[in-house]
Protein backbone atom coordinates (compact mmCIF):
# COMPACT_ATOMS: atom_id res chain seq x y z
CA UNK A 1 -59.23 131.23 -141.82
CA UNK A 2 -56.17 130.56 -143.97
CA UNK A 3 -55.14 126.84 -143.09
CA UNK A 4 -52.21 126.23 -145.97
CA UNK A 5 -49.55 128.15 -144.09
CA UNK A 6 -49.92 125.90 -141.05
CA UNK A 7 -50.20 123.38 -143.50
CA UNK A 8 -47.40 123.80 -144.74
CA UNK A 9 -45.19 124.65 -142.33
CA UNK A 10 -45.96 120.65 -140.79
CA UNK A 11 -45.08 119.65 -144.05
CA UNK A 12 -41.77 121.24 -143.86
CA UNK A 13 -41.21 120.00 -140.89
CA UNK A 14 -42.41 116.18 -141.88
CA UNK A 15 -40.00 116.71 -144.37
CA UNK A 16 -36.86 118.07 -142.17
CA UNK A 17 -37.60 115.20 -139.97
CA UNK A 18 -37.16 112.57 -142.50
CA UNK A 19 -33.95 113.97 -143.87
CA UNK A 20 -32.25 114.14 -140.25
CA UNK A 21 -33.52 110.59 -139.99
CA UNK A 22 -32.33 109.27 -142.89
CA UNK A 23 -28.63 111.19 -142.37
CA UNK A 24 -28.92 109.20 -138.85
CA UNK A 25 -29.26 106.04 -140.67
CA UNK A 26 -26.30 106.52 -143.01
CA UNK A 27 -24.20 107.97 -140.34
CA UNK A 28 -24.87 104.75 -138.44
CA UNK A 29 -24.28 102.51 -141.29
CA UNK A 30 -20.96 104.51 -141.70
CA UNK A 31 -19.98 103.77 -138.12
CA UNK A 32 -20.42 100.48 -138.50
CA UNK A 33 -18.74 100.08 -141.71
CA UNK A 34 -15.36 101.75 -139.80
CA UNK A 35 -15.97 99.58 -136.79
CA UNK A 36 -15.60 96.35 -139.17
CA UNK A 37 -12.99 97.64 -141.42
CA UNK A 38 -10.70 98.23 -137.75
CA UNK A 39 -11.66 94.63 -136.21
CA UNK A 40 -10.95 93.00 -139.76
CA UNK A 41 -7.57 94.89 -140.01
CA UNK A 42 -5.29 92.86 -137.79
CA UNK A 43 -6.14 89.77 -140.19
CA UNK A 44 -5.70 91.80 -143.51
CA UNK A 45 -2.31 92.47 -142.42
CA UNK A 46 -0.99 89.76 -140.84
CA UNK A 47 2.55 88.51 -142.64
CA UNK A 48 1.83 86.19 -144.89
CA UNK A 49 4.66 83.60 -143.50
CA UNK A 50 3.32 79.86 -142.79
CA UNK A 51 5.61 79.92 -139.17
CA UNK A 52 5.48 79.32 -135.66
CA UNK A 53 8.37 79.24 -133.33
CA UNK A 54 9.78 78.06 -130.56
CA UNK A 55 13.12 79.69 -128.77
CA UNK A 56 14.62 76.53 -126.84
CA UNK A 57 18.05 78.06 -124.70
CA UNK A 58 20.30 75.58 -124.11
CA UNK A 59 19.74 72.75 -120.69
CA UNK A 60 22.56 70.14 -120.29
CA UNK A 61 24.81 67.74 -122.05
CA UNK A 62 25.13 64.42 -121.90
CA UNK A 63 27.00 61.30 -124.32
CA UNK A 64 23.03 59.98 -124.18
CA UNK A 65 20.55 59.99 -127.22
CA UNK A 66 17.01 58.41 -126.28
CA UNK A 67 15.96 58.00 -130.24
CA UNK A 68 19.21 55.87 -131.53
CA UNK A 69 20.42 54.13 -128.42
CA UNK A 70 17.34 54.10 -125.83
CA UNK A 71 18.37 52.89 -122.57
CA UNK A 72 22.35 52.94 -122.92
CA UNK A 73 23.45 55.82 -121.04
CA UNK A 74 26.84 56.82 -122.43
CA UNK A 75 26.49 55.25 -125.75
CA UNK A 76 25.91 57.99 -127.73
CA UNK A 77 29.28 61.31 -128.90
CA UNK A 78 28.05 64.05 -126.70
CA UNK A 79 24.85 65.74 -127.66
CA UNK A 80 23.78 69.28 -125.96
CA UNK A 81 20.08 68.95 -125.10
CA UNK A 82 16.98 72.34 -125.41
CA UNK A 83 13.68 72.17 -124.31
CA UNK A 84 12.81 69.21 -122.05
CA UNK A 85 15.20 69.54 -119.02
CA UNK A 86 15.02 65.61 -118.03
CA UNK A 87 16.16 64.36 -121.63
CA UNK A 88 18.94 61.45 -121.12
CA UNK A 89 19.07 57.66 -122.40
CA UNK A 90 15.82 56.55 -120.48
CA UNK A 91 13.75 59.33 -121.66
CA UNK A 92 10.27 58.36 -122.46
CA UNK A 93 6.99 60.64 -123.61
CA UNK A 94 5.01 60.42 -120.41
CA UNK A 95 8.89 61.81 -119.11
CA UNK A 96 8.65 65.20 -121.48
CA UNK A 97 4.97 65.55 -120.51
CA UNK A 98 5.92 65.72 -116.72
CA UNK A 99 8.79 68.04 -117.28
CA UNK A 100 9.61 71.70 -117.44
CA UNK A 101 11.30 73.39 -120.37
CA UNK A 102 13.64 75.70 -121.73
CA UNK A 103 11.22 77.05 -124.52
CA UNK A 104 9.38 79.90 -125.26
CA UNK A 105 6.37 78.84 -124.82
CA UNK A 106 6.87 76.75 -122.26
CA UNK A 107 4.01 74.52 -123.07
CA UNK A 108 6.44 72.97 -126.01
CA UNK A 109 8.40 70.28 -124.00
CA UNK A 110 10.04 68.92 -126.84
CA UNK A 111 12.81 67.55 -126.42
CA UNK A 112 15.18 69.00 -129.49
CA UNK A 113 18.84 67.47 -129.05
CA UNK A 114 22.28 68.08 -131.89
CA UNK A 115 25.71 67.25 -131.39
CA UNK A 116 27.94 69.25 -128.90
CA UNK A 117 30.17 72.02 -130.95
CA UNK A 118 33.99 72.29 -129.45
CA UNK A 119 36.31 74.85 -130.30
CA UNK A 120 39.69 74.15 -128.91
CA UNK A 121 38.11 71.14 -127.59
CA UNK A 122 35.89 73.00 -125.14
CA UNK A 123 32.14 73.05 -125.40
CA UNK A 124 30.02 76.08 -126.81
CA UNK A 125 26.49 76.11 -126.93
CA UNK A 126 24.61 78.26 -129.21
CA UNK A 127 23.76 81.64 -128.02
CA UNK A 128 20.56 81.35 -130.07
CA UNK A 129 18.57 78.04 -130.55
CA UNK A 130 15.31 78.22 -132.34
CA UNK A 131 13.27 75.46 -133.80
CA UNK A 132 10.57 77.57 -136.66
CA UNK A 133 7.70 75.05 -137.66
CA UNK A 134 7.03 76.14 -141.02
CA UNK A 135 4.91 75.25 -144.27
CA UNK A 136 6.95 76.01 -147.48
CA UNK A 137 8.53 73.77 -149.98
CA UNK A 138 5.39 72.86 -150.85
CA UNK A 139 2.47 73.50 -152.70
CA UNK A 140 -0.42 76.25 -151.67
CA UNK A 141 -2.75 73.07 -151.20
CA UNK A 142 -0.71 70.95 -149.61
CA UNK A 143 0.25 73.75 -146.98
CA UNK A 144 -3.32 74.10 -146.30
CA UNK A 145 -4.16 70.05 -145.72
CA UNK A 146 -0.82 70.39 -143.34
CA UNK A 147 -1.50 68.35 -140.11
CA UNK A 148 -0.11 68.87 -136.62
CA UNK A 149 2.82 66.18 -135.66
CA UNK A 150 1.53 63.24 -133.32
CA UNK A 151 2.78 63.48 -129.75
CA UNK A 152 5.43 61.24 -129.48
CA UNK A 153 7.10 61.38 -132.64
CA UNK A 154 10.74 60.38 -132.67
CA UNK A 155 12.77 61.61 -135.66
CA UNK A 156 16.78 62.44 -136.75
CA UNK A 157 17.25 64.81 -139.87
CA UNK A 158 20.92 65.08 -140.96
CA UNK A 159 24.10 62.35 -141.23
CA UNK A 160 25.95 61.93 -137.99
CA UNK A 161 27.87 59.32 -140.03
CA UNK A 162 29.02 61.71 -142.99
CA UNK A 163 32.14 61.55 -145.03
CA UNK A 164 31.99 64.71 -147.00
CA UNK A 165 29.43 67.18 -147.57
CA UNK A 166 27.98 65.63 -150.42
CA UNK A 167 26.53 63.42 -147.58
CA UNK A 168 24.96 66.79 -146.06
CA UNK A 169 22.14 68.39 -145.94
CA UNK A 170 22.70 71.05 -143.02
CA UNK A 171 24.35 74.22 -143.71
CA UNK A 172 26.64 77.06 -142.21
CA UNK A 173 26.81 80.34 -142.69
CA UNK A 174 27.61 83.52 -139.89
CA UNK A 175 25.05 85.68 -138.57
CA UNK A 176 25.22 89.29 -140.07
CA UNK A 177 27.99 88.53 -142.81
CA UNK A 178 25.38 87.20 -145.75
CA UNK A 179 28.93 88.31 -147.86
CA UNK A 180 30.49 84.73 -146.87
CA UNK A 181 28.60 82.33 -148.69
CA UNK A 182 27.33 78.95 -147.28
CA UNK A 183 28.49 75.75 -146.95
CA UNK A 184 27.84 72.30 -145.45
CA UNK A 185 31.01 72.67 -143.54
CA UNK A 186 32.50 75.24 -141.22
CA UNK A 187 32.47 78.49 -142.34
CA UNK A 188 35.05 81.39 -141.63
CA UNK A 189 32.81 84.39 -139.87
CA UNK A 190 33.88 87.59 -139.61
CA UNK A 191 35.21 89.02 -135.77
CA UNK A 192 32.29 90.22 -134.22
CA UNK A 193 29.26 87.70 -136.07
CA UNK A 194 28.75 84.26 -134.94
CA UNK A 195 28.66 81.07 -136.78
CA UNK A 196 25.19 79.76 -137.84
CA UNK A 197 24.08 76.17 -138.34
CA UNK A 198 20.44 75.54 -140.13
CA UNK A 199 19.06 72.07 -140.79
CA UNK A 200 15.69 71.65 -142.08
CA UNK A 201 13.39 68.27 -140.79
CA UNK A 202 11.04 66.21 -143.44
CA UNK A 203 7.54 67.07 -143.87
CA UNK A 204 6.06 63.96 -145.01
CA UNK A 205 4.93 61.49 -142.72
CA UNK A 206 3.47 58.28 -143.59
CA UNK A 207 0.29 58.37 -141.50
CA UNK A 208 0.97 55.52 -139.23
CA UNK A 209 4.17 55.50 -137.25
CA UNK A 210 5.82 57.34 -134.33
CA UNK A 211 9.64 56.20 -135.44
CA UNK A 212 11.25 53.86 -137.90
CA UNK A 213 14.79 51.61 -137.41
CA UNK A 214 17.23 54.04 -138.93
CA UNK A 215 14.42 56.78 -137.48
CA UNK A 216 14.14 58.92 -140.39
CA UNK A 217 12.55 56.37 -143.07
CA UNK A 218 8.97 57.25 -141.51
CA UNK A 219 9.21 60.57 -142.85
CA UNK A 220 10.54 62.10 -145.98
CA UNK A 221 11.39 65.10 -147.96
CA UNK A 222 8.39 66.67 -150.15
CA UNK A 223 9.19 65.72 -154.53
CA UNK A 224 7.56 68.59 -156.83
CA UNK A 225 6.63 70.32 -154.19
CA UNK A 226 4.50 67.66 -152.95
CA UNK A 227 4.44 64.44 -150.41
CA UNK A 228 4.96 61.36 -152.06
CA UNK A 229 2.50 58.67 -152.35
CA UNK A 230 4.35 56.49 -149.83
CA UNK A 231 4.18 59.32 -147.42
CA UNK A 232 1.08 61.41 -147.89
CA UNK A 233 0.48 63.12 -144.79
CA UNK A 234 2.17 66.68 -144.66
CA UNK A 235 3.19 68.11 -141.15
CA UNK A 236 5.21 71.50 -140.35
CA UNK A 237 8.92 71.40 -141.48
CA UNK A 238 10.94 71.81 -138.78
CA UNK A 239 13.67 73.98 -139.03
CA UNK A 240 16.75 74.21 -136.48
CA UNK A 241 18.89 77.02 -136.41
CA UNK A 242 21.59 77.49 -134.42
CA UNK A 243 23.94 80.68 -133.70
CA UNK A 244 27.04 79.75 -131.68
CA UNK A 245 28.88 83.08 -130.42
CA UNK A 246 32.73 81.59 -132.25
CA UNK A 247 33.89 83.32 -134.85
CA UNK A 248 37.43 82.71 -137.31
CA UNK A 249 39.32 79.89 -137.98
CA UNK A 250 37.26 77.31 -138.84
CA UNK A 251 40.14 74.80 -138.09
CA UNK A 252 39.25 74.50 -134.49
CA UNK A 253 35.77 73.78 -134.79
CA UNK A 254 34.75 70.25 -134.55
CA UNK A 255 31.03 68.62 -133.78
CA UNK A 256 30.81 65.75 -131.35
CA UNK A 257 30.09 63.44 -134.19
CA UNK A 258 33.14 65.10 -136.51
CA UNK A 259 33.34 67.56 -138.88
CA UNK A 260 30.59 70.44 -140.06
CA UNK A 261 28.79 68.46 -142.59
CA UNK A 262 28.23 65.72 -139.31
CA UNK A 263 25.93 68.14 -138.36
CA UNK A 264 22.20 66.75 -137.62
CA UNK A 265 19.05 67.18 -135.01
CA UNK A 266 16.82 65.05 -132.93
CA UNK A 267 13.50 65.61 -132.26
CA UNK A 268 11.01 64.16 -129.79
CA UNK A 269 7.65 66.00 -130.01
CA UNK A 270 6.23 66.24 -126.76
CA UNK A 271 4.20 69.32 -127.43
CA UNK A 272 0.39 69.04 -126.10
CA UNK A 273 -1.95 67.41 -128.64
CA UNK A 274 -4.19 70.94 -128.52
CA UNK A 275 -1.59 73.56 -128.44
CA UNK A 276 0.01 71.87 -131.51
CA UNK A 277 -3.17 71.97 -133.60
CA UNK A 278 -4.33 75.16 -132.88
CA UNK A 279 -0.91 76.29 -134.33
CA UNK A 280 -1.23 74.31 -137.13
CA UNK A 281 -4.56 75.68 -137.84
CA UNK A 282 -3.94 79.34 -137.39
CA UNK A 283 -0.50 79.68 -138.65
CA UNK A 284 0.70 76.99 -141.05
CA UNK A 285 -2.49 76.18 -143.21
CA UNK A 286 -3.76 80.11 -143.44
CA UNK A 287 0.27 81.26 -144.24
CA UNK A 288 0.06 83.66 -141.10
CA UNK A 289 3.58 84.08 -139.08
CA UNK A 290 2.64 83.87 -135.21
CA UNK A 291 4.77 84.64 -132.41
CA UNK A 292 5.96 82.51 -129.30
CA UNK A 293 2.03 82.40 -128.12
CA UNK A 294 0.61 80.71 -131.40
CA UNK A 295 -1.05 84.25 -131.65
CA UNK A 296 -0.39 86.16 -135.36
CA UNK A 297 2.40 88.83 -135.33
């Protein structure tokens, strides 16, 4: 009886079956390679921007301003308020907290405040308000050891009290007309674009207080592209723009406080503790832009 051809037919077959197993295997591994690559592609292209923002449509005017004269209703030129809806003189944190906002997200009730633009001596409020917490203007390492602002931060960026625009450090320029250049003053915009306003908030905080007496000193602008030693804690910058629908003659524009280069921003952080952080830590210290939700683009 001739037992090699069974023999080796089983072999063959041993054989066959090994080779379909191992092309199982590497077809699995292959799957799962694909699988990771896909979950792991939303974070390899994320834009690389430090940002999140926060789009804050105008809520109410008033001659208050709860940072600089707290508690004197009418003291203050007339500011236009976003975010918090219950801003005025008396405004405290446990206030913002309670209230509802203007933002998107709504869980930012801030309370963001500038001074009231006229043209012709009649109020316009900015079509577009939106406050970008960023990290640049500083170095890679110092973006990524940025911390979140404390709740209940009090701060003024810009010189209400200027007398020329060497005193300024906001700028205007018109949306959609990048051919007019900038200036710390008005601007003339082109029919049809509106005039911008962009002021950008310190990023250095000292570490230990919520507001200072001329309520800016607590903070300060980055040197070298670093925080100075006398203010070694980096937060987000803050940046407020501003796009009012006016357009022309700059000649009957005027701010509250006077001319363009008066320009300048309040802001009372009221943002909760958590939401805050968890921006922080997935958007400004990993340089990923996120949207309105915290969440990256």
């Amino acid at each position: 009886m001739d037992r090699a051809a069974p023999l080796s037919r089983i072999h063959r077959r041993m054989r066959l079956a090994t080779a379909i197993g191992a092309l199982l295997a590497l077809l699995g591994t292959y799957l799962v390679s694909t699988t990771d690559r896909a979950d792991a592609a939303p974070v390899a292209n994320v834009i690389r921007v430090a940002e999140f923002p926060a789009d804050c449509t105008y809520s109410h005017r008033l001659p208050d301003d709860p940072i600089v004269f707290p508690g004197l209703p009418g003291a203050s030129h007339m500011h236009s308020f976003f975010g918090s809806t219950v801003t005025n003189a008396n405004t405290t944190l446990p206030d913002l907290v309670r209230s509802t906002s203007t933002c998107n997200p709504q869980v930012d009730v801030s309370s963001y405040w500038v001074p009231t633009l006229y043209n012709n001596n009649v109020p316009v409020e900015p079509a577009i308000a939106t406050f970008y917490y960023l990290g640049e203007g500083v170095r890679s390492d110092v973006v990524a050891n940025t911390q979140p602002f404390p709740q209940g931060l009090r701060l003024v960026a810009g010189n209400a009290k200027a007398t020329g625009a060497g005193d300024s450090i906001a700028r205007w320029s018109c949306l959609h007309a990048g051919q007019v250049p900038p200036s710390k003053d008005f601007v003339t915009c082109p029919a049809g674009t509106m005039l911008e306003s962009y002021l950008d908030f310190p990023q250095c905080w000292n570490g230990r207080d919520l507001d200072s007496a001329d309520h800016k000193s607590h903070l300060a602008y980055p040197v070298n592209q670093a925080c100075p030693s006398t203010h070694p804690v980096p937060v987000p910058k803050l940046r407020q723009v501003l796009r009012y629908p006016v357009s022309g003659d700059p000649s009957h524009f005027r701010l509250a406080s006077g001319p363009g280069y008066t320009m300048h921003g309040d802001f009372f952080n009221a943002w909760p503790t958590a939401e805050m952080a968890r921006r922080v830590q997935d958007c400004i210290r990993p340089v990923i832009k996120c949207g309105h939700d915290g969440r990256p683009i």
